[in-house]
Each structure stands twice: as structure tokens, then as C-alpha cells.
N, C-alpha and C. Protein backbone atom coordinates (compact mmCIF):
# COMPACT_ATOMS: atom_id res chain seq x y z
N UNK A 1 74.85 129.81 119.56
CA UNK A 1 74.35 129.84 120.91
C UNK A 1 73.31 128.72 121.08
N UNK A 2 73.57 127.78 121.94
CA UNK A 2 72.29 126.93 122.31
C UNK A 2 71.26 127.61 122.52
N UNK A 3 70.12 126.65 122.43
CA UNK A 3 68.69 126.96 122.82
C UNK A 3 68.36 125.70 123.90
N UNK A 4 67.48 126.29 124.96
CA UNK A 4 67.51 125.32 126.31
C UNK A 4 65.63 125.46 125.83
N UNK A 5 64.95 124.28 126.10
CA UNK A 5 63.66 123.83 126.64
C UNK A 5 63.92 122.37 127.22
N UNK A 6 63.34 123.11 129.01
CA UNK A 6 63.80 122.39 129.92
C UNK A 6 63.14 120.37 129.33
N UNK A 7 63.62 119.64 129.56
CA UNK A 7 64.91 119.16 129.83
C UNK A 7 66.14 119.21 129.05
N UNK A 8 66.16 119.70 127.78
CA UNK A 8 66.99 119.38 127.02
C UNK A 8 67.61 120.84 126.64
N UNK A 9 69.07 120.98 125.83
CA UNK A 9 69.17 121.84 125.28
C UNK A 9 70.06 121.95 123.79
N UNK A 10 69.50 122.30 123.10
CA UNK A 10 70.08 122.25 121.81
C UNK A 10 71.00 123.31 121.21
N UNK A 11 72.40 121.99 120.78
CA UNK A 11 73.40 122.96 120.93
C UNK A 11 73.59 122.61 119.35
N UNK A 12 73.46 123.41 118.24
CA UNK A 12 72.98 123.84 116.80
C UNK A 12 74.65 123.47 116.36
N UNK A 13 75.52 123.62 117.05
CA UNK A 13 76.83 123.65 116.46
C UNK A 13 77.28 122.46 116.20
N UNK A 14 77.15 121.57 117.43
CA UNK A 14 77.38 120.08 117.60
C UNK A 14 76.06 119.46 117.24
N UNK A 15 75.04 119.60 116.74
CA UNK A 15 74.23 118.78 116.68
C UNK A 15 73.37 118.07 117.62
N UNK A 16 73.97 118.21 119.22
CA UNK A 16 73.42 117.47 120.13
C UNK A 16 72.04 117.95 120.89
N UNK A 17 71.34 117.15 121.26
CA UNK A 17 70.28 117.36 121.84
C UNK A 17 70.53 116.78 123.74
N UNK A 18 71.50 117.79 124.55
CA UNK A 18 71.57 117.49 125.44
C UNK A 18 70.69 117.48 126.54
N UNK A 19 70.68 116.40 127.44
CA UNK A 19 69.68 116.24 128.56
C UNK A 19 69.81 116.55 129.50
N UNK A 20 69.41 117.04 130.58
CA UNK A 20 69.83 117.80 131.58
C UNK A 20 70.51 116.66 132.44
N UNK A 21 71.75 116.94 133.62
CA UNK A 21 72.35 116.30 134.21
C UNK A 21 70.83 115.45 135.49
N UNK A 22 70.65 114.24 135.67
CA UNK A 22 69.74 113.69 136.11
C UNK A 22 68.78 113.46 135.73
N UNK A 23 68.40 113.44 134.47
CA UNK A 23 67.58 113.11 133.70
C UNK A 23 67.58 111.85 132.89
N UNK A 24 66.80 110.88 133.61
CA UNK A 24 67.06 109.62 132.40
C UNK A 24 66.35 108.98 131.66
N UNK A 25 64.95 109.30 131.94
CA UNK A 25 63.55 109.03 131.23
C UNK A 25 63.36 110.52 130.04
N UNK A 26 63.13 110.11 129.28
CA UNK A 26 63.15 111.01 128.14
C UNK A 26 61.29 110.43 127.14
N UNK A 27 60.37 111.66 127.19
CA UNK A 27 59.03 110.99 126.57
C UNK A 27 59.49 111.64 124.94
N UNK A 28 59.03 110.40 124.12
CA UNK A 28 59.39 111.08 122.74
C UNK A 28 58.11 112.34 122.26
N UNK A 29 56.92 112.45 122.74
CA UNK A 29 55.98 113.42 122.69
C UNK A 29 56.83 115.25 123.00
N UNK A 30 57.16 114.84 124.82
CA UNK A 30 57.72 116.31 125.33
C UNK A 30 59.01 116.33 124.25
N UNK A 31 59.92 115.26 123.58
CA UNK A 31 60.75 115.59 123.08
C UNK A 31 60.64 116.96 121.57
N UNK A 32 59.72 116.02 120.85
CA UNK A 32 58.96 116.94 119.65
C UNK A 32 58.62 117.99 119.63
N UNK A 33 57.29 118.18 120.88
CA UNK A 33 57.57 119.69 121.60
C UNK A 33 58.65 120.94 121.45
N UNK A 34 59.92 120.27 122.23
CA UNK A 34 60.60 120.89 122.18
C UNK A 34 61.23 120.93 121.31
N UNK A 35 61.94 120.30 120.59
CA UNK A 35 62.32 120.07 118.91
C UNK A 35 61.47 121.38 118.23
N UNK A 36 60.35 121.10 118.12
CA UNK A 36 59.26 122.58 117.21
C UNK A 36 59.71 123.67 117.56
N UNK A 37 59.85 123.97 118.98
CA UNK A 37 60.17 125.19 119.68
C UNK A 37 61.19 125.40 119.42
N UNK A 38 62.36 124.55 119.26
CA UNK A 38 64.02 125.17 118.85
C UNK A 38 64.22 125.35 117.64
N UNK A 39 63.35 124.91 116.67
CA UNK A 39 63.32 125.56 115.73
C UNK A 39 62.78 126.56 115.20
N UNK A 40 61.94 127.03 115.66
CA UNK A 40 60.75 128.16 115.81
C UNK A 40 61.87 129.42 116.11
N UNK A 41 62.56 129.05 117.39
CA UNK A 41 63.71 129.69 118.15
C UNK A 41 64.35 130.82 116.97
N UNK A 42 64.87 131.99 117.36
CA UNK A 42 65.50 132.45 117.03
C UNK A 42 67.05 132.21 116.28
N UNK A 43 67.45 131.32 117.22
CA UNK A 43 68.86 130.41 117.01
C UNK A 43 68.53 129.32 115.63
N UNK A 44 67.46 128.58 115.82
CA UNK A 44 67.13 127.60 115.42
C UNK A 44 66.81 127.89 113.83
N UNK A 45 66.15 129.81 113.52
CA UNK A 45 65.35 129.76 112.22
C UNK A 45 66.83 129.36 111.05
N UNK A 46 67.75 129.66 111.62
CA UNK A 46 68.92 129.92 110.36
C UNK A 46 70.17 128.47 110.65
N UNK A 47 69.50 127.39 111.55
CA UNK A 47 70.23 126.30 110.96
C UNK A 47 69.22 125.16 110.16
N UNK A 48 69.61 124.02 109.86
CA UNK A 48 68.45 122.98 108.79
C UNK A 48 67.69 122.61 110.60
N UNK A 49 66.61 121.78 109.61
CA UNK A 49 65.58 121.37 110.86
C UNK A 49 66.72 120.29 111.27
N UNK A 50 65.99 120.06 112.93
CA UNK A 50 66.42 119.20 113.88
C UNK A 50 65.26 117.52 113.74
N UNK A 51 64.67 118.07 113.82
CA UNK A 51 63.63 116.59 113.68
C UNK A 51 62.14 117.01 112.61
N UNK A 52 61.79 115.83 112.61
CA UNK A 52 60.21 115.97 112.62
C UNK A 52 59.28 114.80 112.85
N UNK A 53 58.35 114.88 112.93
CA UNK A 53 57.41 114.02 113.62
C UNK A 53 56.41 113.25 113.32
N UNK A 54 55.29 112.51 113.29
CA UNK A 54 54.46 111.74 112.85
C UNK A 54 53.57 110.93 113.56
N UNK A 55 52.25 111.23 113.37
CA UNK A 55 51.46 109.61 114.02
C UNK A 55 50.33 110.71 114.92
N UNK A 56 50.22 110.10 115.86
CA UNK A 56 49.26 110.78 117.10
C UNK A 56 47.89 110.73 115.98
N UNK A 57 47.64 110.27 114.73
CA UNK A 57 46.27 110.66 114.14
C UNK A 57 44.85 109.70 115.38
N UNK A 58 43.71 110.06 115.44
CA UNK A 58 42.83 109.40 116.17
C UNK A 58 42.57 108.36 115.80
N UNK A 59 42.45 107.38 116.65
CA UNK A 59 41.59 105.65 116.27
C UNK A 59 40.33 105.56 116.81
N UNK A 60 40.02 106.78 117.71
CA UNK A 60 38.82 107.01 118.34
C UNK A 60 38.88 107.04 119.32
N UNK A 61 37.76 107.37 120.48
CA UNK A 61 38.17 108.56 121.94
C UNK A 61 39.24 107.69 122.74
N UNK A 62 39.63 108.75 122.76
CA UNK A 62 40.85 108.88 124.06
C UNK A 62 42.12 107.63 123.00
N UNK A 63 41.94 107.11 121.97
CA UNK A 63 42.74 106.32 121.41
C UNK A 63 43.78 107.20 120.26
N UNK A 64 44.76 107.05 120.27
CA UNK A 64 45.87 108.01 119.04
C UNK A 64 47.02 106.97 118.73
N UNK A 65 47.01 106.86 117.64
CA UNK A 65 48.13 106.09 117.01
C UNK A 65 49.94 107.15 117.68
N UNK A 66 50.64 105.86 118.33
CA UNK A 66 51.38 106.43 118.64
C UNK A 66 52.15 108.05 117.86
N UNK A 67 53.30 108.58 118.46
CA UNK A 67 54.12 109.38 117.32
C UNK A 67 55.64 108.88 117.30
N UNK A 68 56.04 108.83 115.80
CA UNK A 68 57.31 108.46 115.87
C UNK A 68 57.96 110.17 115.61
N UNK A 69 59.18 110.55 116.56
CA UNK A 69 60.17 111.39 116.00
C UNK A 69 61.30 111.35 115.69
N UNK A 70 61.77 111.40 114.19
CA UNK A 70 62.76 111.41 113.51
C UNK A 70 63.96 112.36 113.39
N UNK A 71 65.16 112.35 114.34
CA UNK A 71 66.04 113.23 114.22
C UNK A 71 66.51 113.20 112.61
N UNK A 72 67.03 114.70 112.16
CA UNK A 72 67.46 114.92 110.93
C UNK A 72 68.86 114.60 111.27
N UNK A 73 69.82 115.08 110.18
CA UNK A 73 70.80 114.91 109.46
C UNK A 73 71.65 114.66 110.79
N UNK A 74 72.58 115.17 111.32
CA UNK A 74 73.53 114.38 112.47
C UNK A 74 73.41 114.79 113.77
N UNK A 75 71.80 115.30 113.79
CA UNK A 75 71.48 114.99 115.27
C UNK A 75 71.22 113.99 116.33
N UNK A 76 71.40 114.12 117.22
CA UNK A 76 71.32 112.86 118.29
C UNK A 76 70.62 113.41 119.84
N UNK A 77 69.95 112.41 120.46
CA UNK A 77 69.91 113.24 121.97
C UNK A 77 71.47 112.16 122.20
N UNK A 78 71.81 113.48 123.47
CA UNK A 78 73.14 113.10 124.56
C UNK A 78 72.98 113.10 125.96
N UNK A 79 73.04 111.67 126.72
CA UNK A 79 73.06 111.96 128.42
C UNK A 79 74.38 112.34 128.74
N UNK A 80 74.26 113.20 130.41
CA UNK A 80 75.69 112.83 130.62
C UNK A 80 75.89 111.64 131.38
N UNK A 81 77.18 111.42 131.09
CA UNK A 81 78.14 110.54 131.56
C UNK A 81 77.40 110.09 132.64
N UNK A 82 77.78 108.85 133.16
CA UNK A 82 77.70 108.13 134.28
C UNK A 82 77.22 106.62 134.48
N UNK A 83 77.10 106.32 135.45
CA UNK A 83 76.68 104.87 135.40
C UNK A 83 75.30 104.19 135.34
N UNK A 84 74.82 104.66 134.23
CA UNK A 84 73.24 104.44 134.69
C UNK A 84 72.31 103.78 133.54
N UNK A 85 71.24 103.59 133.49
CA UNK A 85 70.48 103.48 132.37
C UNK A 85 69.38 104.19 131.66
N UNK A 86 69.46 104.95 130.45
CA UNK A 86 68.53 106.05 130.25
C UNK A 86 67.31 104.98 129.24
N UNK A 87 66.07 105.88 129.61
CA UNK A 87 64.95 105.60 128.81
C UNK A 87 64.65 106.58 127.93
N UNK A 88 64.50 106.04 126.60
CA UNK A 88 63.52 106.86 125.53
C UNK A 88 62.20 106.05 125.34
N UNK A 89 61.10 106.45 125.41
CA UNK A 89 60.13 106.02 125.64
C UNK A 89 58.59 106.75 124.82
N UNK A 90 57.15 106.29 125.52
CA UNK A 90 56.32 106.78 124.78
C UNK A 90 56.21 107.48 123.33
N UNK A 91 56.73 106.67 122.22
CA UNK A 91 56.92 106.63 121.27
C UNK A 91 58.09 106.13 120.38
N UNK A 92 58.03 106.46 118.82
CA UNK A 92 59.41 106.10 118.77
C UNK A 92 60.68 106.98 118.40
N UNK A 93 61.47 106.89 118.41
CA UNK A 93 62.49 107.33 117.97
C UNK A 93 63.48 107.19 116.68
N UNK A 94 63.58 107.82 115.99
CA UNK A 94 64.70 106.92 114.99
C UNK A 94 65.71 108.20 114.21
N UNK A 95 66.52 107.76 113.30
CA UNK A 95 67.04 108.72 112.71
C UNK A 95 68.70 108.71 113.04
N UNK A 96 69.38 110.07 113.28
CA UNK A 96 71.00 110.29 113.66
C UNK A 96 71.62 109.86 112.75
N UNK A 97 72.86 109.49 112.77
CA UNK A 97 73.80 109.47 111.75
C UNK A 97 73.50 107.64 112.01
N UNK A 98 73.83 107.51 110.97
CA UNK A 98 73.76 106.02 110.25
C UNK A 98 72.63 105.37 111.73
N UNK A 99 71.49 105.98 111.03
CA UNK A 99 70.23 105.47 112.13
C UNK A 99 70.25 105.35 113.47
N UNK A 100 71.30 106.02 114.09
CA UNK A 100 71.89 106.15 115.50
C UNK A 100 71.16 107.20 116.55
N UNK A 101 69.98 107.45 117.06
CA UNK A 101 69.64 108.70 117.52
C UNK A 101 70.28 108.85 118.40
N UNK A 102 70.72 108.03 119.14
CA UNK A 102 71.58 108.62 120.97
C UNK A 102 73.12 108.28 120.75
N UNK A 103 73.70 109.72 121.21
CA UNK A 103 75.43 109.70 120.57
C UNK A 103 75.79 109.40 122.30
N UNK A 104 76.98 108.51 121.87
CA UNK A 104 77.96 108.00 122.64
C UNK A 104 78.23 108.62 124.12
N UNK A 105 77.75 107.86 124.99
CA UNK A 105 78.11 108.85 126.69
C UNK A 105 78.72 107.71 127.34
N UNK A 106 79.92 108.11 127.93
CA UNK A 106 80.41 106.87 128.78
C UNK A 106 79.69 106.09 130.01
N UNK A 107 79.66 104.77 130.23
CA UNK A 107 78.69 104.38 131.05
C UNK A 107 77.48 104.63 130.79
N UNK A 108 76.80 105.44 130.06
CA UNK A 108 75.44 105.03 129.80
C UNK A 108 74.72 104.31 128.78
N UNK A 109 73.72 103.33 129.26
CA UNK A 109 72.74 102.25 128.22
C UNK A 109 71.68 102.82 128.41
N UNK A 110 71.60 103.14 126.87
CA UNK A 110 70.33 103.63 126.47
C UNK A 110 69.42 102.72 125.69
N UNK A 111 68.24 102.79 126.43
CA UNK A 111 66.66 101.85 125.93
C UNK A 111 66.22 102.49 125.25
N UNK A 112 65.92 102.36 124.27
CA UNK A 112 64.75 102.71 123.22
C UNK A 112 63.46 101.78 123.22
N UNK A 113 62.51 102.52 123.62
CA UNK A 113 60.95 101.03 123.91
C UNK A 113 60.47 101.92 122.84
N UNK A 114 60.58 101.04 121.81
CA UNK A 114 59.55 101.67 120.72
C UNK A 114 58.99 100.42 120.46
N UNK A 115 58.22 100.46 119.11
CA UNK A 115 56.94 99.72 119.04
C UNK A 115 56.60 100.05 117.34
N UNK A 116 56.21 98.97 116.35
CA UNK A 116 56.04 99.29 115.37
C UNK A 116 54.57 99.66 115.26
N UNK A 117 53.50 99.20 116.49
CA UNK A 117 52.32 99.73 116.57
C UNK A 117 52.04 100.28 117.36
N UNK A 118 52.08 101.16 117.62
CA UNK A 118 52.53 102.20 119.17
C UNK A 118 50.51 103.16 119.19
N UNK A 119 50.36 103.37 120.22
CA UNK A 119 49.21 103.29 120.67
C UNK A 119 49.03 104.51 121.38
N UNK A 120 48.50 105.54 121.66
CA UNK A 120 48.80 106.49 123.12
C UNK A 120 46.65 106.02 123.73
N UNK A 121 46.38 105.83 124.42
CA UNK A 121 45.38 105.46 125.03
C UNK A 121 45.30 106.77 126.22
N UNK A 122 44.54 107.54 125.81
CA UNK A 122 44.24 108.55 127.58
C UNK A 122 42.80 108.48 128.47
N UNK A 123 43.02 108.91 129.06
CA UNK A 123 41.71 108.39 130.07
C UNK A 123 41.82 110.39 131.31
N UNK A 124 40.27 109.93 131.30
CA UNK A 124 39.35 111.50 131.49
C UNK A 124 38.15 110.76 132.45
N UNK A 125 38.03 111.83 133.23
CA UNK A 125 36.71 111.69 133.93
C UNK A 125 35.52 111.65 133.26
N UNK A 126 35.34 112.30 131.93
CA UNK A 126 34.62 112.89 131.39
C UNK A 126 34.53 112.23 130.04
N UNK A 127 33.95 111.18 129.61
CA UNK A 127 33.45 110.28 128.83
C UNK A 127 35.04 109.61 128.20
N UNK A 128 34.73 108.84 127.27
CA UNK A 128 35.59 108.19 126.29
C UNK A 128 35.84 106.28 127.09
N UNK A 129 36.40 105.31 126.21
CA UNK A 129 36.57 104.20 127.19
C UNK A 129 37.89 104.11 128.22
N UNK A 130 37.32 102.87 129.23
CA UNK A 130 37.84 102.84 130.19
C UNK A 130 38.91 101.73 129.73
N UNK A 131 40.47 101.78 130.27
CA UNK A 131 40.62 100.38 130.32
C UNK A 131 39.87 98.61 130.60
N UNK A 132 38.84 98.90 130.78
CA UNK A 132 38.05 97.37 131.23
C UNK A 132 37.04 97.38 129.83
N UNK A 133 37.12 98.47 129.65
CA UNK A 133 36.24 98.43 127.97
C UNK A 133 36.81 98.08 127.27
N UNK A 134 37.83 98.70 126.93
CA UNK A 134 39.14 98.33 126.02
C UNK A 134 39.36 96.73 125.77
N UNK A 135 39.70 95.96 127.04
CA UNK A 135 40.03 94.66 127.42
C UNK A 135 38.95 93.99 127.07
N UNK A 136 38.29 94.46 127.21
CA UNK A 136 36.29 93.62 127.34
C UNK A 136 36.01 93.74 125.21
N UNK A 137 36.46 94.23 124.62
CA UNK A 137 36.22 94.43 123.50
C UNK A 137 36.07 93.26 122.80
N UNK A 138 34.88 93.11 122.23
CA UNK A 138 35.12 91.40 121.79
C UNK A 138 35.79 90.96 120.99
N UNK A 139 35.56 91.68 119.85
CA UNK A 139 36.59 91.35 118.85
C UNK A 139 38.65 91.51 119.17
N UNK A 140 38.75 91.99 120.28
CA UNK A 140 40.60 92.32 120.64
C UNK A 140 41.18 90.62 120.35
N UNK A 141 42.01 90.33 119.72
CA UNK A 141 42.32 89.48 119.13
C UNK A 141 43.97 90.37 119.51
N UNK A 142 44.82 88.73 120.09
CA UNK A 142 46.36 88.91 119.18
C UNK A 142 47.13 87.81 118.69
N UNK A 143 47.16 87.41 117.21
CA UNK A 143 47.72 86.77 116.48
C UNK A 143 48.76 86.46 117.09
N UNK A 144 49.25 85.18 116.15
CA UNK A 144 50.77 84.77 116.61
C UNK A 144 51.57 85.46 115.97
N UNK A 145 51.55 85.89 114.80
CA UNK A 145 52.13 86.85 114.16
C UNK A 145 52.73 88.46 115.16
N UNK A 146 51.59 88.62 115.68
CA UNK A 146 51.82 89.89 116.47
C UNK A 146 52.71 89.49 117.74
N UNK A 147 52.26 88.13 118.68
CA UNK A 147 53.30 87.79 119.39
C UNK A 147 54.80 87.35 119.19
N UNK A 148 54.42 87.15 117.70
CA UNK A 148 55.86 86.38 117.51
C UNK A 148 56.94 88.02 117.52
N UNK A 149 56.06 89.33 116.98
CA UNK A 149 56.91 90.50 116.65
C UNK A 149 57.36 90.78 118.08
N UNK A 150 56.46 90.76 118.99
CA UNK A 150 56.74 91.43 120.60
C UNK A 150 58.30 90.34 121.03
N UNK A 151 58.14 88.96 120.67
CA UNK A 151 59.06 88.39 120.79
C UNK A 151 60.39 88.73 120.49
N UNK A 152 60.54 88.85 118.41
CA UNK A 152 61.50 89.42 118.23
C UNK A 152 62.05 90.72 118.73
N UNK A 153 61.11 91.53 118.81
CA UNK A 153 61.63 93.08 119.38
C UNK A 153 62.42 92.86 121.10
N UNK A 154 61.40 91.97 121.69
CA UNK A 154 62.21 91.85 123.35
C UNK A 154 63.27 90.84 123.27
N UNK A 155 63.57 90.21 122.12
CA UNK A 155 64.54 88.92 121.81
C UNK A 155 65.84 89.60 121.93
N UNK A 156 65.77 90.82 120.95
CA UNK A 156 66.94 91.80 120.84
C UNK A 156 67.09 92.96 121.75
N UNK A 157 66.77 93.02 122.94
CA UNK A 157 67.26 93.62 123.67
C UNK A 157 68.42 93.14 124.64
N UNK A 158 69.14 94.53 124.81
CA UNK A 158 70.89 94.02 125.33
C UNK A 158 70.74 93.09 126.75
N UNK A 159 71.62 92.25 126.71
CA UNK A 159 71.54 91.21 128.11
C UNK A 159 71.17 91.70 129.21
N UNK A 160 71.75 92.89 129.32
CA UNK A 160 71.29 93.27 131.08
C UNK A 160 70.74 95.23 131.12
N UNK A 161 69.85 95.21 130.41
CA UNK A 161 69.31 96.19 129.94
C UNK A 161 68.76 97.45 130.88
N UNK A 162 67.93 96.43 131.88
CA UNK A 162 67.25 97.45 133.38
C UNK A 162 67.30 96.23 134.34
N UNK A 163 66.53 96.40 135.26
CA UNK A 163 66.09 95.43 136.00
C UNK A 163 64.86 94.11 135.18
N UNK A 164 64.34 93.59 135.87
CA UNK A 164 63.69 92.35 135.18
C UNK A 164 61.96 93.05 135.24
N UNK A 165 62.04 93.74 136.39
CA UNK A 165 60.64 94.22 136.30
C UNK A 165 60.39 95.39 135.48
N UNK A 166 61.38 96.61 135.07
CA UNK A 166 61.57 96.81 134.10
C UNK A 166 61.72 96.49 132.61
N UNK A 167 62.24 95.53 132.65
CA UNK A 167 61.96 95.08 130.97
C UNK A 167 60.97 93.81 131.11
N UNK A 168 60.10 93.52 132.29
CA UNK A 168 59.11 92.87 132.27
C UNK A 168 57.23 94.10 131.98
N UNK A 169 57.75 95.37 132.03
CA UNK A 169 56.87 96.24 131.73
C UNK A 169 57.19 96.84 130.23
N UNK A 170 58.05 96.55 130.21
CA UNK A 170 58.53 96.86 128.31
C UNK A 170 58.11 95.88 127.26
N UNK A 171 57.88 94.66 128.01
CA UNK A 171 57.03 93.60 127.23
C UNK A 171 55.64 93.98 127.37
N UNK A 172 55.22 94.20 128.47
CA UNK A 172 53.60 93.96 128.96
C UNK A 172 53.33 95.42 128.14
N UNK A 173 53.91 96.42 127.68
CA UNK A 173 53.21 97.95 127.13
C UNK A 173 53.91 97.31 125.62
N UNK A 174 54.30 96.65 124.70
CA UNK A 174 54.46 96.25 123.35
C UNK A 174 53.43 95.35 123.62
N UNK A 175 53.18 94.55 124.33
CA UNK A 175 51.79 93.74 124.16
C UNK A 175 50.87 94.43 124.27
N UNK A 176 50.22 95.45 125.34
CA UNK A 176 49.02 96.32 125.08
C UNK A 176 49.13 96.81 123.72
N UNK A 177 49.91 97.30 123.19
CA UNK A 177 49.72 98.28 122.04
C UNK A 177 49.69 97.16 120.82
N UNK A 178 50.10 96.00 120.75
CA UNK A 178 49.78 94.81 119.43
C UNK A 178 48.65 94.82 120.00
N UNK A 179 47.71 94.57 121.01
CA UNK A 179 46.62 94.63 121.33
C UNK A 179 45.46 95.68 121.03
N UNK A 180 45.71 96.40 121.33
CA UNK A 180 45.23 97.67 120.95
C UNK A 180 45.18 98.08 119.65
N UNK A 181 45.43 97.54 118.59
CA UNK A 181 46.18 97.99 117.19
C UNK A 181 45.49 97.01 116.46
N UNK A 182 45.12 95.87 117.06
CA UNK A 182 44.63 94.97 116.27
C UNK A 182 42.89 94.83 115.93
């Protein structure tokens, strides 16, 4: 019997981690979430784990080293079908069968914006820094080394991936976070 936490629902038989029909932004954080919970699940205690997770440790206020989540053995998330382009995002992703996390949907291209230095930065009324602090930091330095990585990572993305202002914000958030990291 599947287990559903909305958006997704995990179907233990097939392995898949399906997304709800209209859903195309996927956060790898809410993903983990729910991952814990389907295994926690009733359904979930008596098959092997589905994922597990890593990172979020503090760099200091409001700063957390991204989280990567790692699907196990031949799990995958699945969109449905159609003509569109899905995002996996705010963190990374990795894992599935031969390092594959997202299984095969017709018509859909799936983005993965991950980041080998992935960053989560939050912001509160109530103390910690501001973005203009952040920026203002004297020492924030980014190597060519670090640009040259943002390069390779946006070098290899597929020809016609999203729109331009879209994968012009997929550069500009891998540059905050080499920024941020450094």
C-alpha cells in the first residue's frame, strides 16, 4: 500500500517517489521530511530505507550548510507525464539506480540545481545577519577556482533547460552559495 505526504507519494512496491499531478518544483528539505515520515510509516517500517540525508550543520546565525538527500537502493522521485520542466532544488539530490534519482516520464526535463557548496541562509525579524551584511563582509572573496566550478556545473546543463531567466537565477544562487562558503 502506498504512503502519501502531500506532495508526494510513496509507492514501496515500485520504488517510486511520485509527485503529485501539477507539481513541478520539488524542495530537497520538504522532500527528506517526507522521506523520514514514510519510513516512520507503518507501510514503510517493514520495507529497506528510502533515503537519507545530510548537511544543514550551522556556519552561524541564520547560516546552515546546505542538505544533500540521498535516495537508497532503486528509488527515484517520478513526475507525471507531460510537457514541461520539473525543478529539484534547495539542496542536493543524488543516488537511484546507477546515480539516477528521477526515473523516466515522457516529455518531462528534469533540473537538478545542486551545488557542491550549498548554503541555506534565513532571515528573521529578530536578530541574525542581513543580506547587506553578508555582501558587506570583508573578507567574502571568490576565487577563480570557485568561478571556474560555477562555470563547469552551468557549462553542463542541457541546451534548452528553462527559460534564460531561469537558468540565469541558477547561476546567480551557485554563485551566492561559492560566495557564501568561502
Amino acid at each position: 500500500m502506498p504512503y502519501y505526504v502531500e506532495p508526494f507519494t510513496f509507492d514501496f512496491q515500485t520504488s517510486l517517489i511520485e509527485i503529485d499531478t501539477g507539481v513541478t518544483d520539488v524542495d530537497c528539505s520538504t522532500l527528506y521530511d517526507a522521506i523520514k515520515e514514510a519510513q516512520a510509516s507503518e507501510e514503510g517500517i517493514i520495507y529497506e530505507r528510502v533515503g537519507k540525508g545530510s548537511g544543514l550543520n550551522n556556519l552561524g546565525p541564520s547560516v546552515q550548510v546546505g542538505i544533500t538527500v540521498e535516495l537508497l537502493g532503486t528509488w527515484q522521485l517520478y513526475f507525471d507525464p507531460g510537457n514541461y520542466i520539473a525543478r529539484v532544488a534547495g539542496g542536493n539530490l543524488v543516488g537511484g539506480p546507477n546515480g539516477d534519482p528521477i526515473a523516466y516520464s515522457a516529455g518531462v526535463q528534469a533540473l537538478l540545481i545542486q551545488s557542491a557548496n550549498a548554503t541555506v541562509v534565513s532571515t528573521s525579524t529578530g536578530g541574525g545577519s542581513t543580506a547587506a551584511e553578508i555582501w558587506s563582509y570583508s573578507t567574502r572573496t571568490i576565487t577563480d577556482s570557485r568561478l571556474q566550478d560555477v562555470k563547469n556545473k552551468t557549462d553542463n546543463l542541457p541546451a534548452n533547460p528553462a527559460s534564460e531567466e531561469k537558468a540565469q537565477e541558477a547561476v546567480d544562487a551557485a554563485k551566492l552559495a561559492a560566495a557564501l562558503s568561502a
